[in-house]
N, C-alpha and C. Protein backbone atom coordinates (compact mmCIF):
# COMPACT_ATOMS: atom_id res chain seq x y z
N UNK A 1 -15.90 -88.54 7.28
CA UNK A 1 -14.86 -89.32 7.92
C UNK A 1 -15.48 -90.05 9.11
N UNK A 2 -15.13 -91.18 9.61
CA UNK A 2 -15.86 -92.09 10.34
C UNK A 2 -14.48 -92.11 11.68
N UNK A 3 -15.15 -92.70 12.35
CA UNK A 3 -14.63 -93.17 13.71
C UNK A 3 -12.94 -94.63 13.04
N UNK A 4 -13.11 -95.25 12.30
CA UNK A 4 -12.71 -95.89 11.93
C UNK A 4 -11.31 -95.82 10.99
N UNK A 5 -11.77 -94.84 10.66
CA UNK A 5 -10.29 -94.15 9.76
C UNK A 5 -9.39 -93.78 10.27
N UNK A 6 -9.81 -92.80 11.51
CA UNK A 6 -9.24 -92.10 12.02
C UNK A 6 -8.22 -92.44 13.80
N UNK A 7 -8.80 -93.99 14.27
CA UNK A 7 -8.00 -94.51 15.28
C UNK A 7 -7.29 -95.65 15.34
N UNK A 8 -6.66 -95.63 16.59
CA UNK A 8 -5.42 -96.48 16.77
C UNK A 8 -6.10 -97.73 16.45
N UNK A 9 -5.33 -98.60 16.22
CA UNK A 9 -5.52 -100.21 16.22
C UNK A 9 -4.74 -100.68 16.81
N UNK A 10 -3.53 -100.51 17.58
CA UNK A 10 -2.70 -101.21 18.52
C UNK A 10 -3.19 -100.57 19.55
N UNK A 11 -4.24 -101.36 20.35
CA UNK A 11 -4.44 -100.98 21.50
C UNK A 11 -3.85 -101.65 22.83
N UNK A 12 -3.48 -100.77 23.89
CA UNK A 12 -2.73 -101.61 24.98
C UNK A 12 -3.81 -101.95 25.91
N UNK A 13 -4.05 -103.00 26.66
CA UNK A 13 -5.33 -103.63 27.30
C UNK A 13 -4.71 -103.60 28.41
N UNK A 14 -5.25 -104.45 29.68
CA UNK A 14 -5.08 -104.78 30.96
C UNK A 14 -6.58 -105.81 31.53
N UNK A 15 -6.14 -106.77 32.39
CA UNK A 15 -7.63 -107.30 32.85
C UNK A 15 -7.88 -106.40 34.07
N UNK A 16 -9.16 -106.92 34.30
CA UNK A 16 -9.60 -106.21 35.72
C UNK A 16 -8.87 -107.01 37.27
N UNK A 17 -8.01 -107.84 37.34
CA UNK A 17 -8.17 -108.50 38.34
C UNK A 17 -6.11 -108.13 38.11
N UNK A 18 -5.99 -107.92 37.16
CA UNK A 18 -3.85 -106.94 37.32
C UNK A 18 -3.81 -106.41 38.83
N UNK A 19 -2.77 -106.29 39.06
CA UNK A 19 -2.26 -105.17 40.09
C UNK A 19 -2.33 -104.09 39.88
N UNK A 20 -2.65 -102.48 40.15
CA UNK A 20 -2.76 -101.68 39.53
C UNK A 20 -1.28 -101.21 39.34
N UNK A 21 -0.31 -101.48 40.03
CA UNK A 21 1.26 -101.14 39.95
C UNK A 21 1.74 -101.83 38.41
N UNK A 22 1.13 -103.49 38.34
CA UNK A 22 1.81 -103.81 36.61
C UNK A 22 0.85 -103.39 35.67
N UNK A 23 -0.16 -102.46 36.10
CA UNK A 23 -0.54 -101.11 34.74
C UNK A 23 -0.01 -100.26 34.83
N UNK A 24 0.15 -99.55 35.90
CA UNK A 24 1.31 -98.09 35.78
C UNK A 24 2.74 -98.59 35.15
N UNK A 25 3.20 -100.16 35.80
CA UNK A 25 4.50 -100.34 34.89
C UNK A 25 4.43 -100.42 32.85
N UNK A 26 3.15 -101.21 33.32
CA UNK A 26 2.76 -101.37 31.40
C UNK A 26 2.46 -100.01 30.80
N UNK A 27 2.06 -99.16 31.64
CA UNK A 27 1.74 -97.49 30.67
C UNK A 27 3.25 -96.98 30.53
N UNK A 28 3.65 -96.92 31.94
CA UNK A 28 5.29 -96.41 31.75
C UNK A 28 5.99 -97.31 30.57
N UNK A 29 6.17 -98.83 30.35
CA UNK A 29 6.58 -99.22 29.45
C UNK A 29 6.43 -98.87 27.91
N UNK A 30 5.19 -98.76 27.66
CA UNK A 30 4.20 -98.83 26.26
C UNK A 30 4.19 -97.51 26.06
N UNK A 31 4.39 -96.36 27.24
CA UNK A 31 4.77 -94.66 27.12
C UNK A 31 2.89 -94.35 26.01
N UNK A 32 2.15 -94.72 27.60
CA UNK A 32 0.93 -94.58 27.16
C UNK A 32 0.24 -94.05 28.33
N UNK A 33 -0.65 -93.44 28.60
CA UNK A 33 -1.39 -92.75 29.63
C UNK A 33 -2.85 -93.15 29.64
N UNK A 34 -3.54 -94.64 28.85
CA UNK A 34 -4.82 -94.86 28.72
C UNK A 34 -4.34 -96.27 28.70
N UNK A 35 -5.39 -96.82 29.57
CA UNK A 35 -5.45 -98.68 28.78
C UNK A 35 -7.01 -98.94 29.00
N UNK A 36 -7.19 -99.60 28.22
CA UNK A 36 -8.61 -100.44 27.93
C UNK A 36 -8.95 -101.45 28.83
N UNK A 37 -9.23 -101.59 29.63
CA UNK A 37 -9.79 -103.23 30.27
C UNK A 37 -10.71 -104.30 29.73
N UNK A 38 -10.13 -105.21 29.54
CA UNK A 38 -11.18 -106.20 28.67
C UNK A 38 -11.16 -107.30 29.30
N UNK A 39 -12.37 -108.22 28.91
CA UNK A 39 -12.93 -108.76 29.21
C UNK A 39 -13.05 -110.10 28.05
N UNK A 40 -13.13 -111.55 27.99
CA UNK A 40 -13.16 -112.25 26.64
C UNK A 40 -14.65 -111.73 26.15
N UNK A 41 -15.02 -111.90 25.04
CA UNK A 41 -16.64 -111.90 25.20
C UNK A 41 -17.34 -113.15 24.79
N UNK A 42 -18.29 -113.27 24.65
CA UNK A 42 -18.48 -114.79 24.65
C UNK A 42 -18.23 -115.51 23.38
N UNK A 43 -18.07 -116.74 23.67
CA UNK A 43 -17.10 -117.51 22.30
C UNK A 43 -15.90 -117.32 22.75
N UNK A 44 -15.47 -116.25 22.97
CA UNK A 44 -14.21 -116.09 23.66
C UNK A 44 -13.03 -115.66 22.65
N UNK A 45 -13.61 -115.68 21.48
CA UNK A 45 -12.69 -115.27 20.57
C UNK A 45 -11.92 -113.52 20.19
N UNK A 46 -12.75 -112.94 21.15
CA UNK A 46 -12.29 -111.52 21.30
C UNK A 46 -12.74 -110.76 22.41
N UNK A 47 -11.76 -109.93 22.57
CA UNK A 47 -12.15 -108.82 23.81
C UNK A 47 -12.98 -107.79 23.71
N UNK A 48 -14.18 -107.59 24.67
CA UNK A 48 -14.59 -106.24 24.75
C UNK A 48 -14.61 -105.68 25.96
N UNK A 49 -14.09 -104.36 25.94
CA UNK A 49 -14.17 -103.15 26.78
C UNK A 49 -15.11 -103.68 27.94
N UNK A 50 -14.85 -103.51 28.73
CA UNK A 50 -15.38 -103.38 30.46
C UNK A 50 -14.58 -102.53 31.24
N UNK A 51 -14.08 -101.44 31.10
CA UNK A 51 -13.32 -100.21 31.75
C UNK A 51 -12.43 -99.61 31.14
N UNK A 52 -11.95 -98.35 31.65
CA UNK A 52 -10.81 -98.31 31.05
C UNK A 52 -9.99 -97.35 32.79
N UNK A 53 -8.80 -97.33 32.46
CA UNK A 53 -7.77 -97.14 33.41
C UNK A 53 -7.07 -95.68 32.95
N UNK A 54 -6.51 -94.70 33.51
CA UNK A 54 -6.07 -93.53 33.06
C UNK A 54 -4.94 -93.08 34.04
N UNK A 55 -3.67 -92.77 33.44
CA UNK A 55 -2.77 -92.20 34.32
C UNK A 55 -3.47 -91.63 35.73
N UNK A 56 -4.04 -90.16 35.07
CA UNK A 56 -4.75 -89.82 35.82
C UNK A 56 -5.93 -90.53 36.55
N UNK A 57 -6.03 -91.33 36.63
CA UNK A 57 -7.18 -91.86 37.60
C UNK A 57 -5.79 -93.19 38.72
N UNK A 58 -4.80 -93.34 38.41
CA UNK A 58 -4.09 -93.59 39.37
C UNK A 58 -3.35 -92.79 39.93
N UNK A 59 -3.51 -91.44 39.55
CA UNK A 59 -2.74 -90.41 40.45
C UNK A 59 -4.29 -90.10 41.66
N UNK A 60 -5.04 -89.28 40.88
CA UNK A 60 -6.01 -88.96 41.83
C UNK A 60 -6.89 -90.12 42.59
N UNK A 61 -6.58 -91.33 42.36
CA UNK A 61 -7.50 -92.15 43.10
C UNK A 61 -6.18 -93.05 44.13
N UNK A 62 -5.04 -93.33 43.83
CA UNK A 62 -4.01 -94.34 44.57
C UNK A 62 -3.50 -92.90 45.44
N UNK A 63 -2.59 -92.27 44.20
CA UNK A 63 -1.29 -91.65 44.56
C UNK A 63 -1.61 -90.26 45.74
N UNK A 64 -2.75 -89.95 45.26
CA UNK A 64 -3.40 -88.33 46.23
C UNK A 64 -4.30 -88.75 47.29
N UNK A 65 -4.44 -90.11 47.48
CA UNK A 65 -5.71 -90.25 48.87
C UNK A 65 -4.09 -91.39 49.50
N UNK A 66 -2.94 -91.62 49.45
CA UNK A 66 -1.91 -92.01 50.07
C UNK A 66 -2.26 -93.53 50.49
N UNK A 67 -3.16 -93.89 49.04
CA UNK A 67 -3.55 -95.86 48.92
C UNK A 67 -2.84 -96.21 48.87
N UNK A 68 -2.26 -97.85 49.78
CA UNK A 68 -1.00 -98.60 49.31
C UNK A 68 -1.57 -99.13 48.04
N UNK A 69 -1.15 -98.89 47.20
CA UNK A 69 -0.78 -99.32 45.66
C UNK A 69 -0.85 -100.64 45.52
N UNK A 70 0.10 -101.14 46.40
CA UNK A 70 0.17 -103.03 46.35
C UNK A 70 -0.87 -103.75 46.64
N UNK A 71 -2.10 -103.13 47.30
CA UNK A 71 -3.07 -103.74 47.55
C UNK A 71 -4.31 -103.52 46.69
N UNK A 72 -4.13 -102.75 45.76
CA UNK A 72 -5.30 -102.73 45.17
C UNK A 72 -4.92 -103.05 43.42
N UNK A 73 -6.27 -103.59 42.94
CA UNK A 73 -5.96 -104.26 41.27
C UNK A 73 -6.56 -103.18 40.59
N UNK A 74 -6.87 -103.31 39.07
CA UNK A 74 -7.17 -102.57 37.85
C UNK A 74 -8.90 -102.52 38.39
N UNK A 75 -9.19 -103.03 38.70
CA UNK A 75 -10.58 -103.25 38.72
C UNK A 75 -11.00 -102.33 40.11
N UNK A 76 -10.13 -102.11 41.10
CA UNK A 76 -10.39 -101.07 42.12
C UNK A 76 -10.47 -100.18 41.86
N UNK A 77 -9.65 -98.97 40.86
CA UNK A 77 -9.76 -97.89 40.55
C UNK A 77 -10.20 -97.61 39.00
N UNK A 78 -10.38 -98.39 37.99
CA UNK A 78 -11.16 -98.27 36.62
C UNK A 78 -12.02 -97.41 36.74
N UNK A 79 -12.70 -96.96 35.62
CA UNK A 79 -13.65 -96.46 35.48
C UNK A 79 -14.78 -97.54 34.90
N UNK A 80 -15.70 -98.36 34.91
CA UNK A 80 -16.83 -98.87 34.89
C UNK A 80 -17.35 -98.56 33.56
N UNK A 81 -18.03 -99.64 32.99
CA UNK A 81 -18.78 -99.42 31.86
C UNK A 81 -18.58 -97.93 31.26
N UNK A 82 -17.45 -97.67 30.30
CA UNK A 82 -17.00 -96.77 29.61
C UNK A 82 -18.23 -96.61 28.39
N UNK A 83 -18.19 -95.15 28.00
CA UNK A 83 -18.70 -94.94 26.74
C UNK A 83 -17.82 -95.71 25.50
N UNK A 84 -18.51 -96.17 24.77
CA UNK A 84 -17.47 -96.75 23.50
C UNK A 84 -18.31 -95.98 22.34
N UNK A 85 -17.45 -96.18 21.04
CA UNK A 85 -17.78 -95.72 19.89
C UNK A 85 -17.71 -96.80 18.83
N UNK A 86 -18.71 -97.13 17.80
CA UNK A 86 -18.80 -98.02 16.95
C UNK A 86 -18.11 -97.22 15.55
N UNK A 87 -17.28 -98.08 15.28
CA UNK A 87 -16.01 -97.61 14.25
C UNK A 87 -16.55 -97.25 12.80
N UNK A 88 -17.87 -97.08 12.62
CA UNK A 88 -18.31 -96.77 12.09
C UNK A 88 -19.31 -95.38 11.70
N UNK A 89 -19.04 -95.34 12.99
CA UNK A 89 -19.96 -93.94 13.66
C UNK A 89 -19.36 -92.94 13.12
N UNK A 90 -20.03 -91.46 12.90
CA UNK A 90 -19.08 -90.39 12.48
C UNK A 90 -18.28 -89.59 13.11
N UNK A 91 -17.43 -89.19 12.67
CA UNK A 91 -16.16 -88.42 13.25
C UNK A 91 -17.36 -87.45 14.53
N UNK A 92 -17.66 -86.74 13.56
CA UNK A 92 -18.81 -85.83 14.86
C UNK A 92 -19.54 -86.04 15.74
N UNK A 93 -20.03 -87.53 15.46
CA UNK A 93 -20.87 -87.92 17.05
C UNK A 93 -20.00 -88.28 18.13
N UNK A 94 -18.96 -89.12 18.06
CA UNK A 94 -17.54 -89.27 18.63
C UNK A 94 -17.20 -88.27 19.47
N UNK A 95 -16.73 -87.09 18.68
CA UNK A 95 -16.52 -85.68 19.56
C UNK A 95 -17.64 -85.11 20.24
N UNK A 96 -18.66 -85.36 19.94
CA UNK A 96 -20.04 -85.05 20.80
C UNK A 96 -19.89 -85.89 22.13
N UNK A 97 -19.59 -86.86 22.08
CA UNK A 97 -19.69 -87.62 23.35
C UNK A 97 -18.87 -87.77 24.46
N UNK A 98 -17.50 -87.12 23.18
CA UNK A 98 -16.35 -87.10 24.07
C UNK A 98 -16.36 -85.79 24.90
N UNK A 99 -17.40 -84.78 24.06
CA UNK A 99 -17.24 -83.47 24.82
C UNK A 99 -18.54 -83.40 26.33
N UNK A 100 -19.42 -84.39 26.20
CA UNK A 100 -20.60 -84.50 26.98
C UNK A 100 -20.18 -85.23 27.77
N UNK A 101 -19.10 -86.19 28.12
CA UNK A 101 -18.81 -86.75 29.05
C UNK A 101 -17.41 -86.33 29.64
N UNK A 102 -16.73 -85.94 29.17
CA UNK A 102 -15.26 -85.08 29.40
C UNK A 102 -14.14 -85.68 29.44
N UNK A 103 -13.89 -87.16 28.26
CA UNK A 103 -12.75 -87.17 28.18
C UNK A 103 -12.10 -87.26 26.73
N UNK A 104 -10.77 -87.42 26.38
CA UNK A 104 -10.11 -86.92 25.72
C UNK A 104 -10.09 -88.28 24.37
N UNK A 105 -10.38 -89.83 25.20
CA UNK A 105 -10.41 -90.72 24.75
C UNK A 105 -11.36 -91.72 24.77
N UNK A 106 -11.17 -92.36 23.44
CA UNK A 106 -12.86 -93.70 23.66
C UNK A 106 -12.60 -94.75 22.88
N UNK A 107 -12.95 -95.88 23.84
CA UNK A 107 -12.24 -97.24 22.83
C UNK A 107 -13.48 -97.51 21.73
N UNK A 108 -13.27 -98.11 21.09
CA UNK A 108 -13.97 -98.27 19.53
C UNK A 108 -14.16 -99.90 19.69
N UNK A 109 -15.08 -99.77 18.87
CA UNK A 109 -15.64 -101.31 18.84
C UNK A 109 -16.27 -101.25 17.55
N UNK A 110 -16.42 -102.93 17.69
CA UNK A 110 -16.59 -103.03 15.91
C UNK A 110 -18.42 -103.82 16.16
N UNK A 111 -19.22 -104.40 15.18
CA UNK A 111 -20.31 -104.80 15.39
C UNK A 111 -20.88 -105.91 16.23
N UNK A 112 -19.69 -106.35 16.70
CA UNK A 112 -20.22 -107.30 17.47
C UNK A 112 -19.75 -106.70 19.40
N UNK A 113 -19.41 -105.64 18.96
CA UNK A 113 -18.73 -104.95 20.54
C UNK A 113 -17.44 -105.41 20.71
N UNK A 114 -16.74 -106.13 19.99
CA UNK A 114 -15.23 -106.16 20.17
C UNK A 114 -14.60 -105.19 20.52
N UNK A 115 -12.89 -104.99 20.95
CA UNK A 115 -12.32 -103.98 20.65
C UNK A 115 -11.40 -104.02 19.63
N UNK A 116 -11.47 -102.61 18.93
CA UNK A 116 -11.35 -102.72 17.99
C UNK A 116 -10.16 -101.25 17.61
N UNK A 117 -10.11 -100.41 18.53
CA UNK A 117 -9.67 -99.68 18.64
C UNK A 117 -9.71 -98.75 19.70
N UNK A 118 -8.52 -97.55 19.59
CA UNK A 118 -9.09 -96.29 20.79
C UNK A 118 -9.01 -94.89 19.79
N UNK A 119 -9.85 -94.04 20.27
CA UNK A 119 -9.79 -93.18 19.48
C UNK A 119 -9.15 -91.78 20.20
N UNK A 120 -8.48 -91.10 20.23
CA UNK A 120 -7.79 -90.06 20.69
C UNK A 120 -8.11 -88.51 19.93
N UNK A 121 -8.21 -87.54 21.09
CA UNK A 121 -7.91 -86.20 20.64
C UNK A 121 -7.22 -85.63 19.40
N UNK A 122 -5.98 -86.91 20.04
CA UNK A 122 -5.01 -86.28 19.47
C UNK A 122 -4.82 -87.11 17.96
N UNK A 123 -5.66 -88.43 17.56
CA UNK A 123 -5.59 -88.85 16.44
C UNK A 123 -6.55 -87.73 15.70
N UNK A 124 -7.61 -86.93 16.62
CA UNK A 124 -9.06 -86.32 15.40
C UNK A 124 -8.19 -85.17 14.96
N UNK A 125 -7.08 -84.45 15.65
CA UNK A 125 -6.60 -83.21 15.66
C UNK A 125 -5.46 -83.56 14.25
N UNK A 126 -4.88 -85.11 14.23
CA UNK A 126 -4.05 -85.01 13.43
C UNK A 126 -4.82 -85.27 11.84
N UNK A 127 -5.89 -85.82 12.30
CA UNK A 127 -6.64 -85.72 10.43
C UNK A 127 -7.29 -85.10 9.76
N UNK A 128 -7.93 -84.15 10.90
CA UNK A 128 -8.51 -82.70 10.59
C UNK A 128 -7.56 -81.64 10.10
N UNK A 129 -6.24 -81.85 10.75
CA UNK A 129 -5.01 -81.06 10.41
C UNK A 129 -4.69 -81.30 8.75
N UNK A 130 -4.66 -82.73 8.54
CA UNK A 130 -4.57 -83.13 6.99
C UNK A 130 -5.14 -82.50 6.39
N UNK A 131 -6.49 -82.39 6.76
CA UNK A 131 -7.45 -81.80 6.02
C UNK A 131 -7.67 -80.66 5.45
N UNK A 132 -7.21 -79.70 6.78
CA UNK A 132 -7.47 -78.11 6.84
C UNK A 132 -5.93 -78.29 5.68
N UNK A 133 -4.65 -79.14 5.53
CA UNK A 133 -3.71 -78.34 4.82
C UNK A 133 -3.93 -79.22 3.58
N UNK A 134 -4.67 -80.15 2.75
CA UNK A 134 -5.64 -80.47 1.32
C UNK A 134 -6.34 -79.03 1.16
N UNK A 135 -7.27 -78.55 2.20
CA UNK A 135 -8.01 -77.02 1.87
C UNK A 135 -7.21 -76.05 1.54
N UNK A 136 -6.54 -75.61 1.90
CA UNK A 136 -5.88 -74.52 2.46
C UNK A 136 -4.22 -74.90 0.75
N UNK A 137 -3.86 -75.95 0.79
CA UNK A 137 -3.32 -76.50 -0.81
C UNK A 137 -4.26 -76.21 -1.98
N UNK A 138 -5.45 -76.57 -1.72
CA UNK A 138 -6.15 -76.13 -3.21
C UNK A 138 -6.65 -74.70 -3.28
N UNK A 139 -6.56 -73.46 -2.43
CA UNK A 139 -6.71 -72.45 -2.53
C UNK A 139 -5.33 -72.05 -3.21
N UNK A 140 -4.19 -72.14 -3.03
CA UNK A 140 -2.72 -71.81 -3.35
C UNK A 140 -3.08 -72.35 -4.96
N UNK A 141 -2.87 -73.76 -4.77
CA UNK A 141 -2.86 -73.86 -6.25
C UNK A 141 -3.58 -73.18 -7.57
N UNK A 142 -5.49 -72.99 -6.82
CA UNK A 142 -6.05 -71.93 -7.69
C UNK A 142 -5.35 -70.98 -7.90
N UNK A 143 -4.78 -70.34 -6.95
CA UNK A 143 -3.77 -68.92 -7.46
C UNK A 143 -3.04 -69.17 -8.43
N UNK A 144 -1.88 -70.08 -7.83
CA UNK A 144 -1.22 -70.55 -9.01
C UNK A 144 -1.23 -70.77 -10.60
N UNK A 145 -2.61 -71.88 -10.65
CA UNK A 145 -2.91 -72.40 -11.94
C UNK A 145 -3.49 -70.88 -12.49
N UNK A 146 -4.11 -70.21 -11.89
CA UNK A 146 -4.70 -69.32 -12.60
C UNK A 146 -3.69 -67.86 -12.83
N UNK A 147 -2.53 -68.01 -12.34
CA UNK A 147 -1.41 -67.19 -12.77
C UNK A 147 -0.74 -67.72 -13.86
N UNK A 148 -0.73 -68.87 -14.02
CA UNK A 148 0.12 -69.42 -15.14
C UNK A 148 -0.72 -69.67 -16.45
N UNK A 149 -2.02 -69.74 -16.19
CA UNK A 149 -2.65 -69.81 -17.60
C UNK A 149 -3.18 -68.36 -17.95
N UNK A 150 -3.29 -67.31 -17.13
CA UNK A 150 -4.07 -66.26 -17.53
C UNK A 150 -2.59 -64.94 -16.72
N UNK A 151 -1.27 -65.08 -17.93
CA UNK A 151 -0.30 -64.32 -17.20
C UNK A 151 -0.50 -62.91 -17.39
């Protein structure tokens, strides 16, 4: 399973130069806790990743050091040249990187560094889940089939 199967494609963005208040309004809106910061890339025909923004990084960086909010943009509190993942990459190097750097999420990019996606915890947890209950279905059914042909 690849990086690609398994994440979002509606990703919610923000530029670096926003207010950081109309990203907390756009996460509260979109009922999202991550945005991507992008950037055009050249040609201009698509965005790639240059930060990303996290609930948590406007609580502990605005809301807990008692920053006026109104004065600072997306690009004051971002996080900087993010790890990304090429949507092609495997499910397991993904979680390797996500576990070596410590977060939960990683925007995806396609071959030319576009964005292309984000990939979540909580998307790897829901297809591995598929998975383990396909496994865990063809053990039952062996029982099954092999009760009904050999009664």
């Amino acid at each position: 399973m690849n990086v690609g199967q398994v994440c979002k494609r509606n990703v919610v963005t923000v530029r670096a130069f926003e207010e950081i208040i109309a990203a907390a309004h756009l996460m509260r809106e979109r009922h999202v806790g991550y945005l991507v910061v992008v950037e055009p890339a050249v040609g201009g025909d698509t965005l790639r990743p240059v930060g990303v923004l996290t609930d948590r990084d406007i609580v502990v960086s605005v809301v807990a050091r008692d920053v006026n909010a109104r004065e600072l943009t997306v690009g004051d509190v971002m996080t900087r040249q993010p790890v990304v993942v090429g949507e092609g990459a495997p499910l397991s190097a993904a979680l390797k990187d996500m576990r070596r750097i410590g977060v939960r999420r990683l925007p995806v990019v396609g071959g030319i560094g576009q964005l292309v996606g984000v990939l979540s915890l909580d998307d790897v947890l829901d297809a591995l889940s598929g998975e383990l209950v396909d496994a865990a279905g063809s053990v039952r059914n062996e029982v099954q089939i092999e009760a009904a042909l050999r009664p």
